[in-house]
PDB file of N, CA and C in Angstrom:
ATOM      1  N   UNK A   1     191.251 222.805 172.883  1.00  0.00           N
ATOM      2  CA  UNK A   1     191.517 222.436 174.249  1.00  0.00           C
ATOM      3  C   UNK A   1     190.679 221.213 174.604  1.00  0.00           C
ATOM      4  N   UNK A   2     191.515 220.500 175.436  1.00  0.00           N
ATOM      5  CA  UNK A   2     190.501 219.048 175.541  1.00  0.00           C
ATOM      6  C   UNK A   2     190.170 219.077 176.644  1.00  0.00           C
ATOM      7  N   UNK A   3     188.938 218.486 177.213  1.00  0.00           N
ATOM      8  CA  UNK A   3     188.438 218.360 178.662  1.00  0.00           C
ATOM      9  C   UNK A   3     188.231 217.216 178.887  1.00  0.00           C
ATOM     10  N   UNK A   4     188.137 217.085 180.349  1.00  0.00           N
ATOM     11  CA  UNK A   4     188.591 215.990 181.088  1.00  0.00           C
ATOM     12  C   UNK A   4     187.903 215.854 182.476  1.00  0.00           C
ATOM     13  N   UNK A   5     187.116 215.036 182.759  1.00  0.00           N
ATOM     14  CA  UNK A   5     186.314 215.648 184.429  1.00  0.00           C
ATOM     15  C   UNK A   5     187.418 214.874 185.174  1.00  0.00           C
ATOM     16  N   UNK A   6     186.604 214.911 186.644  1.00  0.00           N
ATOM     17  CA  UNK A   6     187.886 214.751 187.641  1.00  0.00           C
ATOM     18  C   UNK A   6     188.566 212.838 187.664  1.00  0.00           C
ATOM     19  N   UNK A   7     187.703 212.092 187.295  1.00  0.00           N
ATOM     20  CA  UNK A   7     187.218 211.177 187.367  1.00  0.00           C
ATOM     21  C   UNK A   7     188.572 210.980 186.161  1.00  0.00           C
ATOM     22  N   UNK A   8     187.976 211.303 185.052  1.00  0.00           N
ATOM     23  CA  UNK A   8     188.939 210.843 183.901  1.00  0.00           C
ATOM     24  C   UNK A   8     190.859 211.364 184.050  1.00  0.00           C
ATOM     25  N   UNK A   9     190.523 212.445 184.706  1.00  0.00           N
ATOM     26  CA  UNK A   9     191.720 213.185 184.831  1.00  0.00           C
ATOM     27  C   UNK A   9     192.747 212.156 185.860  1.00  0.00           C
ATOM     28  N   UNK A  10     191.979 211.687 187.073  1.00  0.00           N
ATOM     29  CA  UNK A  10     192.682 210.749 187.989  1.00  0.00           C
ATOM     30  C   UNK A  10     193.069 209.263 187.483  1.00  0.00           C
ATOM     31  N   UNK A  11     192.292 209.116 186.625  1.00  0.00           N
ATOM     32  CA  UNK A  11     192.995 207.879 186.060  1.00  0.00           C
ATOM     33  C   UNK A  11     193.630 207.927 184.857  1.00  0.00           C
ATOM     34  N   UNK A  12     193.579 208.687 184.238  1.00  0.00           N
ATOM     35  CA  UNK A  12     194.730 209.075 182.968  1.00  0.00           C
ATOM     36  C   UNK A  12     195.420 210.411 182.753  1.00  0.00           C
ATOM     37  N   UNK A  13     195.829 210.385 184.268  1.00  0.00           N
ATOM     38  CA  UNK A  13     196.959 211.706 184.386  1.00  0.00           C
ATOM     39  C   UNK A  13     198.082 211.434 183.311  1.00  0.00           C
ATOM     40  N   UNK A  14     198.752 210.577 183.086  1.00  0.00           N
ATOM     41  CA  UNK A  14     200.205 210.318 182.891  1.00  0.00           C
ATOM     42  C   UNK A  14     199.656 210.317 181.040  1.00  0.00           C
ATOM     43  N   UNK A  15     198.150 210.124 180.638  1.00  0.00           N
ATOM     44  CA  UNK A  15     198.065 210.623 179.195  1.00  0.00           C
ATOM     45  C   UNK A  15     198.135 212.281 178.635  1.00  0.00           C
ATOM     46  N   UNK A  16     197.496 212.648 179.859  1.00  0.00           N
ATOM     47  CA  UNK A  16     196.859 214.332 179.774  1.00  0.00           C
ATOM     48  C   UNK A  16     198.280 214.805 180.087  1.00  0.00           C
ATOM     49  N   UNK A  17     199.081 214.447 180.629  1.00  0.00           N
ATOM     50  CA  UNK A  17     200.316 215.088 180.951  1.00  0.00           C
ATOM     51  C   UNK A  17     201.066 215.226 179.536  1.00  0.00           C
ATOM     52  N   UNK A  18     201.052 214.087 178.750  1.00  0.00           N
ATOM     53  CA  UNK A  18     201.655 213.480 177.814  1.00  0.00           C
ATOM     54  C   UNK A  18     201.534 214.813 176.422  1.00  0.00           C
ATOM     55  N   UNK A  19     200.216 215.007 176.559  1.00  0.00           N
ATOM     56  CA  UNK A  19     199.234 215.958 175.861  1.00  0.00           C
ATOM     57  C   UNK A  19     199.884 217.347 176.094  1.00  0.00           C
ATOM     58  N   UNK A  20     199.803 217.340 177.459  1.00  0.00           N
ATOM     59  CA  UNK A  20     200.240 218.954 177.819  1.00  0.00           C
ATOM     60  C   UNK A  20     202.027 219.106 177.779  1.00  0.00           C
ATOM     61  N   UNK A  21     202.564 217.943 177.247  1.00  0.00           N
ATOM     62  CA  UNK A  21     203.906 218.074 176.892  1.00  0.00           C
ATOM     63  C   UNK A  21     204.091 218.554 175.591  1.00  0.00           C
ATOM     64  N   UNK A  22     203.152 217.778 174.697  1.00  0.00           N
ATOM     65  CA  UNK A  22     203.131 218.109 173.112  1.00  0.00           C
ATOM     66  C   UNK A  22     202.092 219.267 173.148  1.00  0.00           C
ATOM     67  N   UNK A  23     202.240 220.419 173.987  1.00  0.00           N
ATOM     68  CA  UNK A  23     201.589 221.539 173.791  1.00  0.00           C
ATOM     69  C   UNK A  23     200.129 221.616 173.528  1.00  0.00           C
ATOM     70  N   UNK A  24     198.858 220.791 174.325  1.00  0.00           N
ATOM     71  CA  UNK A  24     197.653 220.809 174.158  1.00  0.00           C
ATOM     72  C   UNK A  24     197.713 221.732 175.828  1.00  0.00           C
ATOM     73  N   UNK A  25     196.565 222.162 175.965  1.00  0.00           N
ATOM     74  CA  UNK A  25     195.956 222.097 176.880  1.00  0.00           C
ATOM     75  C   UNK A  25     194.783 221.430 177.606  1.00  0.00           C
ATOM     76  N   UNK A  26     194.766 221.488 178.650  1.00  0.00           N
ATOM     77  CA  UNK A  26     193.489 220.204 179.124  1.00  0.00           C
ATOM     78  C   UNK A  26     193.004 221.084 180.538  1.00  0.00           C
ATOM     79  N   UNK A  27     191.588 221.058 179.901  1.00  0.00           N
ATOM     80  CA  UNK A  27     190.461 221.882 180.910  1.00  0.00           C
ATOM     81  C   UNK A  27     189.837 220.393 181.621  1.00  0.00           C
ATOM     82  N   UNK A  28     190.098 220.799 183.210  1.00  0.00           N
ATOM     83  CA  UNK A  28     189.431 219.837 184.201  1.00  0.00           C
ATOM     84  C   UNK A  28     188.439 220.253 184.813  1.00  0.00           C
ATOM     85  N   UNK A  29     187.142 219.583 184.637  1.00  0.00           N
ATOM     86  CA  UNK A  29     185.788 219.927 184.802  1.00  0.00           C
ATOM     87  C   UNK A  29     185.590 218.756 185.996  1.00  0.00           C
ATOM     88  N   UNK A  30     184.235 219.571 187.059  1.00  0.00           N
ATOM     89  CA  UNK A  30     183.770 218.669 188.288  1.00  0.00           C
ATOM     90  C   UNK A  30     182.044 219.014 188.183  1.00  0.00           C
ATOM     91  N   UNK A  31     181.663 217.862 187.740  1.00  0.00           N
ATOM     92  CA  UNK A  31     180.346 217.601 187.345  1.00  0.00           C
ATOM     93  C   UNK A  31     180.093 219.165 186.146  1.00  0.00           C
ATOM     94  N   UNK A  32     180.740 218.962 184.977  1.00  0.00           N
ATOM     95  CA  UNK A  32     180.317 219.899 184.089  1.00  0.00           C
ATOM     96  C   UNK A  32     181.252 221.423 183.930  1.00  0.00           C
ATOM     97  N   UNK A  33     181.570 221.666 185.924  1.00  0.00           N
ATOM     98  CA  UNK A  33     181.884 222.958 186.032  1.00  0.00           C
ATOM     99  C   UNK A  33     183.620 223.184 185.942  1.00  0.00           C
ATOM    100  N   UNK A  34     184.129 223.738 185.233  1.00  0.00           N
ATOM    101  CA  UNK A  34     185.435 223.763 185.107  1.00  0.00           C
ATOM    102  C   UNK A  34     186.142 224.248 186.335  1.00  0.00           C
ATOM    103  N   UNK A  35     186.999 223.808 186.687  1.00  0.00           N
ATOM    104  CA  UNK A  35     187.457 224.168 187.850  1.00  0.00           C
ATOM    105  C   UNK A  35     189.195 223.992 188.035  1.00  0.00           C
ATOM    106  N   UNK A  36     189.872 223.487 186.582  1.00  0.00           N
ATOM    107  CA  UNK A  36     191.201 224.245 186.658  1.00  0.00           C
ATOM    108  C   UNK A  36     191.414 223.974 185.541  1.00  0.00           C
ATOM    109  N   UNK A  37     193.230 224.200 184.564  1.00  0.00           N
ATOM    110  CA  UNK A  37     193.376 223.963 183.972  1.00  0.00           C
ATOM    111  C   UNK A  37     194.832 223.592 183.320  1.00  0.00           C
ATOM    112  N   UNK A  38     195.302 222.254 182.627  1.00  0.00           N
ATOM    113  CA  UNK A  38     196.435 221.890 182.938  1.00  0.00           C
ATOM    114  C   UNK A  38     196.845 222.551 181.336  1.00  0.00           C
ATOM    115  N   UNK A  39     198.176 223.972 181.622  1.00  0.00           N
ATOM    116  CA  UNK A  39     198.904 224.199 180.586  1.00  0.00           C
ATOM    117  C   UNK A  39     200.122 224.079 180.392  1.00  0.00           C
ATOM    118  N   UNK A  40     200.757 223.567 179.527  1.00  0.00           N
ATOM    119  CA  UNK A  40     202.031 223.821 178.655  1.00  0.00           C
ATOM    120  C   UNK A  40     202.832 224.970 179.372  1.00  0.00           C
ATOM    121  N   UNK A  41     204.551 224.813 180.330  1.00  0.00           N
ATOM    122  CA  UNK A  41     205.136 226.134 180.441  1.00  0.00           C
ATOM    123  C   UNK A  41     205.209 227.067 179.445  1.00  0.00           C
ATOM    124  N   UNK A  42     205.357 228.022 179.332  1.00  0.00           N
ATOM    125  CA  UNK A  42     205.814 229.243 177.764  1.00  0.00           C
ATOM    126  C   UNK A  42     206.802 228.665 177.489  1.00  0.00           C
ATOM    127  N   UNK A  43     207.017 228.258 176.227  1.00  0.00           N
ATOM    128  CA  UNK A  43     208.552 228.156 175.669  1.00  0.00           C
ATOM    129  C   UNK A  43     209.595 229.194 175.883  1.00  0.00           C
ATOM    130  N   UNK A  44     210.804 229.000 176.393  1.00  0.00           N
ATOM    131  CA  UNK A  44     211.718 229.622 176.950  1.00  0.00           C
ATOM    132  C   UNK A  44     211.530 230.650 178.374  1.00  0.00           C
ATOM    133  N   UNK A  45     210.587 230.011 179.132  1.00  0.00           N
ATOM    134  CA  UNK A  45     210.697 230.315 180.337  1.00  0.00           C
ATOM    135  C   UNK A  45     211.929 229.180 181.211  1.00  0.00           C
ATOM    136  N   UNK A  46     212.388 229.755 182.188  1.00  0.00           N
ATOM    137  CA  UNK A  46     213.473 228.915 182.455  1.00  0.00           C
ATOM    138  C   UNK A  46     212.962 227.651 183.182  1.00  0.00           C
ATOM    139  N   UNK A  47     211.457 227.558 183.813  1.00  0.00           N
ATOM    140  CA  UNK A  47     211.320 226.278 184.082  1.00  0.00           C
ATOM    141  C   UNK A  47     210.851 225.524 182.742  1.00  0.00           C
ATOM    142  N   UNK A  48     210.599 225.652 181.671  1.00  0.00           N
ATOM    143  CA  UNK A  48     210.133 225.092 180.554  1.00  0.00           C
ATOM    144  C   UNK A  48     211.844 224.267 179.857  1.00  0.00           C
ATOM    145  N   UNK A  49     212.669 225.226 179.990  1.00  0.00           N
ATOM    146  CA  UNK A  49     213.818 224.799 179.469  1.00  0.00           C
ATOM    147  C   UNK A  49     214.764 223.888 180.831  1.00  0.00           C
ATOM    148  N   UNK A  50     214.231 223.789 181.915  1.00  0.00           N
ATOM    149  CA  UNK A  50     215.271 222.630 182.855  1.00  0.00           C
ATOM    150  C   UNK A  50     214.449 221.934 182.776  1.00  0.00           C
ATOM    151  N   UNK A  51     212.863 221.783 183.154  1.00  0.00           N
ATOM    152  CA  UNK A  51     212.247 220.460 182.433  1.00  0.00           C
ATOM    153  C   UNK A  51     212.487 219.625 181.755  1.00  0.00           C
ATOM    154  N   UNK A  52     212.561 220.527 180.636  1.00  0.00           N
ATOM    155  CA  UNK A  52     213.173 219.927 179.041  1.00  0.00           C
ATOM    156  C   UNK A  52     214.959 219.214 178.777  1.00  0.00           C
ATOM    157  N   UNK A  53     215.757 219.714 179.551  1.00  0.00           N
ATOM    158  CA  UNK A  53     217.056 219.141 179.471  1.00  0.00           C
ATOM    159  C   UNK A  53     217.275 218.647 180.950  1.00  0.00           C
ATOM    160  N   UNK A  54     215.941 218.136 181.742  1.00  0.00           N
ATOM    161  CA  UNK A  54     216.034 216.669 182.679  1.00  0.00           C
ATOM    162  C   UNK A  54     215.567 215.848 182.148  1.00  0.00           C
ATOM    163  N   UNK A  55     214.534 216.210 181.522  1.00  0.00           N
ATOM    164  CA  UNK A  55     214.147 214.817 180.311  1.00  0.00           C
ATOM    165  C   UNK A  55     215.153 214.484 179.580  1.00  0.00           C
ATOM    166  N   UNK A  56     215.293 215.154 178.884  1.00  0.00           N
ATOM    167  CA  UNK A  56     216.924 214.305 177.663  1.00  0.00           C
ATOM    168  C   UNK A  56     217.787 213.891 178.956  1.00  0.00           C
ATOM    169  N   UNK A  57     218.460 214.477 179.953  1.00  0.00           N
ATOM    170  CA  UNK A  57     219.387 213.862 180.769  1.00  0.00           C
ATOM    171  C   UNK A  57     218.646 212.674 181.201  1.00  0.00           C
ATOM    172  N   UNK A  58     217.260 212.548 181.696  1.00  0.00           N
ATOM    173  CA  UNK A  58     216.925 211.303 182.002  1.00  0.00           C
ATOM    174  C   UNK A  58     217.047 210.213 181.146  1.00  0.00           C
ATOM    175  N   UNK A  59     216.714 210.312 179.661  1.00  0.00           N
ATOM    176  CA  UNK A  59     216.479 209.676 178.456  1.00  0.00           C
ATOM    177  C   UNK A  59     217.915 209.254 178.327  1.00  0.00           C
ATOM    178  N   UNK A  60     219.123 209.807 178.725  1.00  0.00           N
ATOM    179  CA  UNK A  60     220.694 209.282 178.030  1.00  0.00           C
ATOM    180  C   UNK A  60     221.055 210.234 176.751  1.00  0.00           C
ATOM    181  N   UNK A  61     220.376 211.093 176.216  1.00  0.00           N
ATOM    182  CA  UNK A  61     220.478 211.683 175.608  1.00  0.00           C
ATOM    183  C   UNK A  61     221.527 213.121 175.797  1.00  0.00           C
ATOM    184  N   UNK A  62     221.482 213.799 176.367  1.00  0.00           N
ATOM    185  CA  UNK A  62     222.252 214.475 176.946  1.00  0.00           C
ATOM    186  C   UNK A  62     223.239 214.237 178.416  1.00  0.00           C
ATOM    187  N   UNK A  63     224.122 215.188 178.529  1.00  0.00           N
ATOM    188  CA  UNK A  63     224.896 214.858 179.927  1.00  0.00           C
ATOM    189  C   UNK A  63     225.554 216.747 179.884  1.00  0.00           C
ATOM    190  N   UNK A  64     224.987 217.435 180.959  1.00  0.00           N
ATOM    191  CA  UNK A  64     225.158 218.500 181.675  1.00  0.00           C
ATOM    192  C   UNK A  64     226.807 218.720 182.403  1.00  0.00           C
ATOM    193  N   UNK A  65     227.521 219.640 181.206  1.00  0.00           N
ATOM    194  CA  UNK A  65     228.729 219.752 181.729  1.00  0.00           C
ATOM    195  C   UNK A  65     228.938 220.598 183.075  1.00  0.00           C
ATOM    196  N   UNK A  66     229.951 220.232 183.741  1.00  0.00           N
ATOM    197  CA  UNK A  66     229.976 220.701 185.245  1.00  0.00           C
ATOM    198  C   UNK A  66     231.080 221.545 184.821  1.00  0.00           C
ATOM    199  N   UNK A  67     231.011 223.047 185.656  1.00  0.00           N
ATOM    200  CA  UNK A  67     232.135 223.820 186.017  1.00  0.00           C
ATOM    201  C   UNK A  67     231.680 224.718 184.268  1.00  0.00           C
ATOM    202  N   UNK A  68     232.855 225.604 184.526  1.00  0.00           N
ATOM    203  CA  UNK A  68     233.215 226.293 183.045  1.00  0.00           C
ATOM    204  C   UNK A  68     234.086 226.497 182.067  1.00  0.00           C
ATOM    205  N   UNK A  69     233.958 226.802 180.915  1.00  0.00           N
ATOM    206  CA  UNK A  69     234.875 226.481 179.769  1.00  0.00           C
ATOM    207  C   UNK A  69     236.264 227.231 180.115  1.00  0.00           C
ATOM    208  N   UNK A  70     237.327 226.609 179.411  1.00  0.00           N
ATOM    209  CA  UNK A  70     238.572 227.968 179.941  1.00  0.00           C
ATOM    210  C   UNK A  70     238.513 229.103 178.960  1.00  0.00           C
ATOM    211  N   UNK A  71     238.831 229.836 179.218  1.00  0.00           N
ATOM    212  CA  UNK A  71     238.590 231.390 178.752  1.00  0.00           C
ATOM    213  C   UNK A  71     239.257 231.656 177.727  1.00  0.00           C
ATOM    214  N   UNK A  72     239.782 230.820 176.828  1.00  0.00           N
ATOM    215  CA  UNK A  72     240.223 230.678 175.827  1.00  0.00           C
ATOM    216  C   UNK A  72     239.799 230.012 175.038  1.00  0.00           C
ATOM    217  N   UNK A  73     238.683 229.200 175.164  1.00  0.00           N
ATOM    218  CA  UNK A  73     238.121 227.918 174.614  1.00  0.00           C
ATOM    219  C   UNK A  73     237.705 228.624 173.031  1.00  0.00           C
ATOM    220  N   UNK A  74     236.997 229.560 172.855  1.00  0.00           N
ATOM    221  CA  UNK A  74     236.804 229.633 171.672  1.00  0.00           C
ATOM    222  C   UNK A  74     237.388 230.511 170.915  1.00  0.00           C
ATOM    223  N   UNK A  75     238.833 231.234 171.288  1.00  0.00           N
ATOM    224  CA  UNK A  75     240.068 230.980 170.115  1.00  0.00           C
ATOM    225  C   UNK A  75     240.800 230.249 170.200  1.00  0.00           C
ATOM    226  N   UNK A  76     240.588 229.193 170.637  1.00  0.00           N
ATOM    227  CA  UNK A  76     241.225 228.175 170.525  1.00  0.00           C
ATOM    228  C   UNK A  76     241.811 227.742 168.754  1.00  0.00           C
ATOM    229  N   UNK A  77     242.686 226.780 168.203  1.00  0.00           N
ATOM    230  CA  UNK A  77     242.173 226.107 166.483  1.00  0.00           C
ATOM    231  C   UNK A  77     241.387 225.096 167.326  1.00  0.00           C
ATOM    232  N   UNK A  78     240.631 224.404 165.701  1.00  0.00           N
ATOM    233  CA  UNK A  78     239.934 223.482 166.217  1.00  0.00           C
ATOM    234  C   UNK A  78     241.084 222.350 165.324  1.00  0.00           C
ATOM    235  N   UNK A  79     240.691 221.297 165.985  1.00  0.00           N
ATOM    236  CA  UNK A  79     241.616 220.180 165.360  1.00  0.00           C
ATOM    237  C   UNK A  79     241.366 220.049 163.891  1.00  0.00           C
ATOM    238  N   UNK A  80     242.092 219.520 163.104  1.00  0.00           N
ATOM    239  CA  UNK A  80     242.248 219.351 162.149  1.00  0.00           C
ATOM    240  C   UNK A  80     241.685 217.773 161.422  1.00  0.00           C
ATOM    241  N   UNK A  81     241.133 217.621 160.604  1.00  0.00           N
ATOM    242  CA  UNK A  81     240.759 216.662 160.182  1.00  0.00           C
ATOM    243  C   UNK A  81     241.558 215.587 159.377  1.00  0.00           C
ATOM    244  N   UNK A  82     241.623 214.365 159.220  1.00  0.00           N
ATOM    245  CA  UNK A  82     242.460 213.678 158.413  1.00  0.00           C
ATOM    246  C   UNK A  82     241.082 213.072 157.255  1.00  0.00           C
ATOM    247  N   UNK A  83     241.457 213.554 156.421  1.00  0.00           N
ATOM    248  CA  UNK A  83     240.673 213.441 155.103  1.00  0.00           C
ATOM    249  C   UNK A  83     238.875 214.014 155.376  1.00  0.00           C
ATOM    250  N   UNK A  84     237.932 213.805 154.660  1.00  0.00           N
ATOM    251  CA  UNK A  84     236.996 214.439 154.489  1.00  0.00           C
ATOM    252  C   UNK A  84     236.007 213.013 155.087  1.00  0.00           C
ATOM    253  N   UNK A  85     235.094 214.008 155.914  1.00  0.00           N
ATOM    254  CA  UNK A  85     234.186 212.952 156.788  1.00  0.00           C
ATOM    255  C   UNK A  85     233.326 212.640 155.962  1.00  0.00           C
ATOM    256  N   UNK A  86     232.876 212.851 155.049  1.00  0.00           N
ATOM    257  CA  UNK A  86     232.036 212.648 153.940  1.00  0.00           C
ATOM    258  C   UNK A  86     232.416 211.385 153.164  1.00  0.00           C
ATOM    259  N   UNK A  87     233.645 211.117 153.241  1.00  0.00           N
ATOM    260  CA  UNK A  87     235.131 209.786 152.493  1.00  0.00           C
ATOM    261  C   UNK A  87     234.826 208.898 153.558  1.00  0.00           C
ATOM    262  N   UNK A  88     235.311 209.373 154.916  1.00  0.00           N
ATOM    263  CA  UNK A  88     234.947 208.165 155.710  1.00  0.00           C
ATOM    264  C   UNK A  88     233.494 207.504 156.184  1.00  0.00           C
ATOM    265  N   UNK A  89     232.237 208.391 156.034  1.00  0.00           N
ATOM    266  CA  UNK A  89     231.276 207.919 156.457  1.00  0.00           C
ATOM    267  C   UNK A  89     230.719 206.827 154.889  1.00  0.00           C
ATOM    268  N   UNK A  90     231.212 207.092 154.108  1.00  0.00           N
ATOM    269  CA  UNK A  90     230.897 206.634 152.853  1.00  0.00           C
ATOM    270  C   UNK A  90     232.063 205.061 153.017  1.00  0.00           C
ATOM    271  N   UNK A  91     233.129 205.333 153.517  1.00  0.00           N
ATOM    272  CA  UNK A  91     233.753 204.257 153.390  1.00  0.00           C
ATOM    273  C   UNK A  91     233.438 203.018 154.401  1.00  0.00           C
ATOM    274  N   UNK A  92     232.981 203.736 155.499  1.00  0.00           N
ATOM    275  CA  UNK A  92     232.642 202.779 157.016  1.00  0.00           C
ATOM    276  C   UNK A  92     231.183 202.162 155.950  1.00  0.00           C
ATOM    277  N   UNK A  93     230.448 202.846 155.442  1.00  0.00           N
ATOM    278  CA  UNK A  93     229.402 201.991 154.942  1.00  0.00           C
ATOM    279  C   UNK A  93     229.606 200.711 153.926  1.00  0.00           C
ATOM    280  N   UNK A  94     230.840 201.294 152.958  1.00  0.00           N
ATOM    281  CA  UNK A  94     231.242 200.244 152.042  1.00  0.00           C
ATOM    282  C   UNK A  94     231.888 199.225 152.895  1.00  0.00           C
ATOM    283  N   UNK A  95     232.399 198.954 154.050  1.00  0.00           N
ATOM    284  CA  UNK A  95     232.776 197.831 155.259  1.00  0.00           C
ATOM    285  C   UNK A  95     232.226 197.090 155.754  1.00  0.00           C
ATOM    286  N   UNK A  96     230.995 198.000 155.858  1.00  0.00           N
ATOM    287  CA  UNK A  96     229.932 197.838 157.286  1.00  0.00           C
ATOM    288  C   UNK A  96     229.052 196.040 156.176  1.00  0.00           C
ATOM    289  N   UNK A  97     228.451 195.483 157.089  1.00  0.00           N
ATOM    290  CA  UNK A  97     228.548 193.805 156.561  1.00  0.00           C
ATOM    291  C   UNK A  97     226.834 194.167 156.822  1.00  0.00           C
ATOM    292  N   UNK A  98     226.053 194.108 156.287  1.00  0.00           N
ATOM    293  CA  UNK A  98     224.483 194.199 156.735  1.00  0.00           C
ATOM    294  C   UNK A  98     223.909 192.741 156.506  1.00  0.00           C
TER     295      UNK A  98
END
């Protein structure tokens, strides 16, 4: 656990945050005496997981489908492929001009 007095904590919040994203914790001390402490949500608590998929939505990474699937969606067939994606990703490379 890393510590941090109040002093350091106010000017490099946005590192210690950074920290307590990649799962550290950070003990905030006032002249020596600890007096709180910044932790990591539990993994799979539900604010840990909308945190986590507003970041990717912020990032462009994800996009949050609206409404719900139709009630058939997964017996649905799934489409069918025209030749093996393994042929075409191999062939787009033999194209591709580097």
């Amino acid at each position: 656990m890393r510590a941090a007095n109040i002093t350091e904590a106010k000017n490099n919040l946005s590192k210690l945050i950074k920290k307590v994203r990649h799962g550290e914790s950070v003990l905030i001390l006032d002249r020596s005496i600890p007096v709180a402490r910044l932790e990591p949500l539990p993994l799979g608590s539900s604010e840990a997981d909308e945190a986590r998929l507003a970041e990717l939505e912020r990032q462009g990474l994800l996009k949050r489908g609206k409404g719900k699937l139709p009630k058939d969606f997964w017996t649905r067939p799934r489409p069918q492929l025209k030749g093996s994606a393994v042929d075409a990703l191999l062939q787009e490379r033999k194209e591709a001009r580097w």
